[in-house]
C-alpha atoms as a PDB file:
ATOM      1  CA  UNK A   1      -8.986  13.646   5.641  1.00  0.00           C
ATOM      2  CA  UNK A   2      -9.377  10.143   5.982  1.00  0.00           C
ATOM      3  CA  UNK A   3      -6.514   9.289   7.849  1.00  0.00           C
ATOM      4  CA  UNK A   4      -4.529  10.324  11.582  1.00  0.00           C
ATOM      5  CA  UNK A   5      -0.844   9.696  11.434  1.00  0.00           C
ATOM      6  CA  UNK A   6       1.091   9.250  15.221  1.00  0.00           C
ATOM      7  CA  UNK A   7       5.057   9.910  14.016  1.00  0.00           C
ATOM      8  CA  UNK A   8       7.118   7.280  15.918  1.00  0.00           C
ATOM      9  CA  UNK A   9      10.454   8.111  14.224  1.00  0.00           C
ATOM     10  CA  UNK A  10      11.663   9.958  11.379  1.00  0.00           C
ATOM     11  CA  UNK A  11      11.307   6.922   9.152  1.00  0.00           C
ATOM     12  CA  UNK A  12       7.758   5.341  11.126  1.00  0.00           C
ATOM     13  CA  UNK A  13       4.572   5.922  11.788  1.00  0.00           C
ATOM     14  CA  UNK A  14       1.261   4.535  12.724  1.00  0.00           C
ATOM     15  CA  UNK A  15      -1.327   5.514  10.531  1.00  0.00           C
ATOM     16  CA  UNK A  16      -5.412   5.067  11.133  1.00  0.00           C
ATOM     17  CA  UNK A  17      -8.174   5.315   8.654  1.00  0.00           C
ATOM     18  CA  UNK A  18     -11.621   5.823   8.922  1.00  0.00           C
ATOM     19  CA  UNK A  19     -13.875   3.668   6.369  1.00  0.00           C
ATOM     20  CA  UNK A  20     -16.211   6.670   6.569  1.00  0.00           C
ATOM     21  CA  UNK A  21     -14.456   8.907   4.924  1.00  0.00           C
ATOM     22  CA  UNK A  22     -14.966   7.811   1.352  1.00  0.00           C
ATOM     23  CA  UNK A  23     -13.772  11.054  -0.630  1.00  0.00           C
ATOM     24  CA  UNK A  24     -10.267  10.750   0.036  1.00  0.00           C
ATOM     25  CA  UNK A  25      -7.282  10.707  -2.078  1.00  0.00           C
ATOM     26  CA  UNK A  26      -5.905   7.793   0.258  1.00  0.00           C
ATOM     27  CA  UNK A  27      -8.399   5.697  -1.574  1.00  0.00           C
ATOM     28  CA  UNK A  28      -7.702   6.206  -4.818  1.00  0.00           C
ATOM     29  CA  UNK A  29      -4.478   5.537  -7.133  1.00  0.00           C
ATOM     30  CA  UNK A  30      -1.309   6.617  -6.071  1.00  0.00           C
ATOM     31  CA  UNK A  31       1.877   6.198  -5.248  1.00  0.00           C
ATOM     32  CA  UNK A  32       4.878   6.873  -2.596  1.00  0.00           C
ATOM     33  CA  UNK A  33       8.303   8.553  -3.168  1.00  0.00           C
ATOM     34  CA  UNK A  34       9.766   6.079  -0.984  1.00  0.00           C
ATOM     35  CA  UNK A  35       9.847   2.217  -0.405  1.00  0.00           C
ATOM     36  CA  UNK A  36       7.569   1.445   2.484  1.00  0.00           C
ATOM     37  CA  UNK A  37       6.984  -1.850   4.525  1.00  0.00           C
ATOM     38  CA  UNK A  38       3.428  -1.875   5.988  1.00  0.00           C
ATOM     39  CA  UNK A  39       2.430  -3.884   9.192  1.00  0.00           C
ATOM     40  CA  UNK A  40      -1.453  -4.318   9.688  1.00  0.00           C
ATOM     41  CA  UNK A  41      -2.104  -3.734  13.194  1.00  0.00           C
ATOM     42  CA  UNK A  42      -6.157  -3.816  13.088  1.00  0.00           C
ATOM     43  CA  UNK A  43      -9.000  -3.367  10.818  1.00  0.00           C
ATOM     44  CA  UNK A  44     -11.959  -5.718   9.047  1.00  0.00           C
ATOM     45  CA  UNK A  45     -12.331  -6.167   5.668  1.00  0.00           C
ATOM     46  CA  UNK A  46      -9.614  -4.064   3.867  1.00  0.00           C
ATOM     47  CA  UNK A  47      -8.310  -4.344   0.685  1.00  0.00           C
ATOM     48  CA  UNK A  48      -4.878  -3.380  -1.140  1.00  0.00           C
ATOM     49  CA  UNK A  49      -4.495  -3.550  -4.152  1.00  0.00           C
ATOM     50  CA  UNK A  50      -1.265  -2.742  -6.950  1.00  0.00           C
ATOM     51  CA  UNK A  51      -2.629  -1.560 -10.496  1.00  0.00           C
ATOM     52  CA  UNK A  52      -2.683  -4.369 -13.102  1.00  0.00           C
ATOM     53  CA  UNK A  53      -3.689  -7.154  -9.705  1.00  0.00           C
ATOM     54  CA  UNK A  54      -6.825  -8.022  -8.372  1.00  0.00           C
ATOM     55  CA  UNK A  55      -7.358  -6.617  -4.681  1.00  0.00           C
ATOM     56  CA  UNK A  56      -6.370  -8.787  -1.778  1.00  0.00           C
ATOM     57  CA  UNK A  57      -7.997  -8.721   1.695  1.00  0.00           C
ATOM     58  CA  UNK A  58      -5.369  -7.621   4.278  1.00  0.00           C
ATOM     59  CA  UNK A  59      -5.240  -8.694   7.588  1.00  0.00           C
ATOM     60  CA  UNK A  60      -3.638  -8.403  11.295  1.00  0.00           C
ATOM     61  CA  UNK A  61      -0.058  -8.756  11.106  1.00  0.00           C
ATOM     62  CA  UNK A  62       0.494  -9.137   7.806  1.00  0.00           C
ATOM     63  CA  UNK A  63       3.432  -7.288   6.461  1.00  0.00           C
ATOM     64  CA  UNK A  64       3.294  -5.880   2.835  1.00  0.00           C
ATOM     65  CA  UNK A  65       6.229  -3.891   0.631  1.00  0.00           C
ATOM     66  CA  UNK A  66       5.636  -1.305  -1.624  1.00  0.00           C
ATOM     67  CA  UNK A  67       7.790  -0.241  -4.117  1.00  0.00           C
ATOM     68  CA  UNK A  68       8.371   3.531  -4.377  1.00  0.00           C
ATOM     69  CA  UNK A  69       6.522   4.570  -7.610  1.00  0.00           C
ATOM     70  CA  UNK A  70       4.397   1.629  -8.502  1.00  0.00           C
ATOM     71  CA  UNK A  71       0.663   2.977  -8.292  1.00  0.00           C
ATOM     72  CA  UNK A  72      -1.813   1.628  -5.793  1.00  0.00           C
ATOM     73  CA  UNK A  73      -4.535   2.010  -3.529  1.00  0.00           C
ATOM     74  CA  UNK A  74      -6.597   0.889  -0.550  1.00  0.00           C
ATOM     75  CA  UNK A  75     -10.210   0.012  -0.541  1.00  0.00           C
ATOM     76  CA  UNK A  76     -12.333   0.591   2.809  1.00  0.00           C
ATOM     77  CA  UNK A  77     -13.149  -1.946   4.926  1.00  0.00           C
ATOM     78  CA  UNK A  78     -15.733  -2.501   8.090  1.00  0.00           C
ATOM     79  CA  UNK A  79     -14.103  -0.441  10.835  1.00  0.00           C
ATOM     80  CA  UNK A  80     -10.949   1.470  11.442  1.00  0.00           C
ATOM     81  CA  UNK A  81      -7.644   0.046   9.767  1.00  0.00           C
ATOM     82  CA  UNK A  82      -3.991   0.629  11.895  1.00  0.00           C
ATOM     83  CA  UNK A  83      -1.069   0.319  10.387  1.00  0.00           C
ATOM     84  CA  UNK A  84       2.578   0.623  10.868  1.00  0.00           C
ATOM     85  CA  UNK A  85       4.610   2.195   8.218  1.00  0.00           C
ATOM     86  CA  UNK A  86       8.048   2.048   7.770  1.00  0.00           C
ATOM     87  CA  UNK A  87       9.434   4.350   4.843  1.00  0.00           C
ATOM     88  CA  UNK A  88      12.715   3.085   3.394  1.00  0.00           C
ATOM     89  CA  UNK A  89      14.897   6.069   2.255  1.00  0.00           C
END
């Protein structure tokens, strides 16, 4: 597994992933059953990327939205990558 989750509430978490872990399902295409907002809390070097856009670098505090459904993935970066997600039900 590629990633450690700490459960804050029922609808957060902090979630970390290891760039070493490279055969992952985290990594490639997918997508969520919920709406999420993502906070980057650390990490080098990471990508996200939505299918049918080019990848964008991601860094500290940014804050992304995902819609539940639409397919997309991460791409490793340098060293660990925390982030805060907050599912929206």
């Amino acid at each position: 597994m590629c990633y450690i989750d700490e459960r804050i509430d029922e609808k957060s978490w902090i979630r970390e992933f290891d760039p070493s872990v490279t055969e992952s399902e985290e990594y490639v295409w997918h997508r969520d059953h919920n709406d999420r907002r993502v906070v980057i809390l650390d990490g080098d070097g990471w990508q996200f990327q939505f299918d049918n856009e080019l990848p964008i670098f991601i860094n500290k505090n940014e804050e992304l939205f995902i819609p539940k459904m639409v397919y997309h993935r991460i791409i490793p970066g340098k060293n660990k990558l925390r982030i805060k997600i907050n599912e929206e039900f």
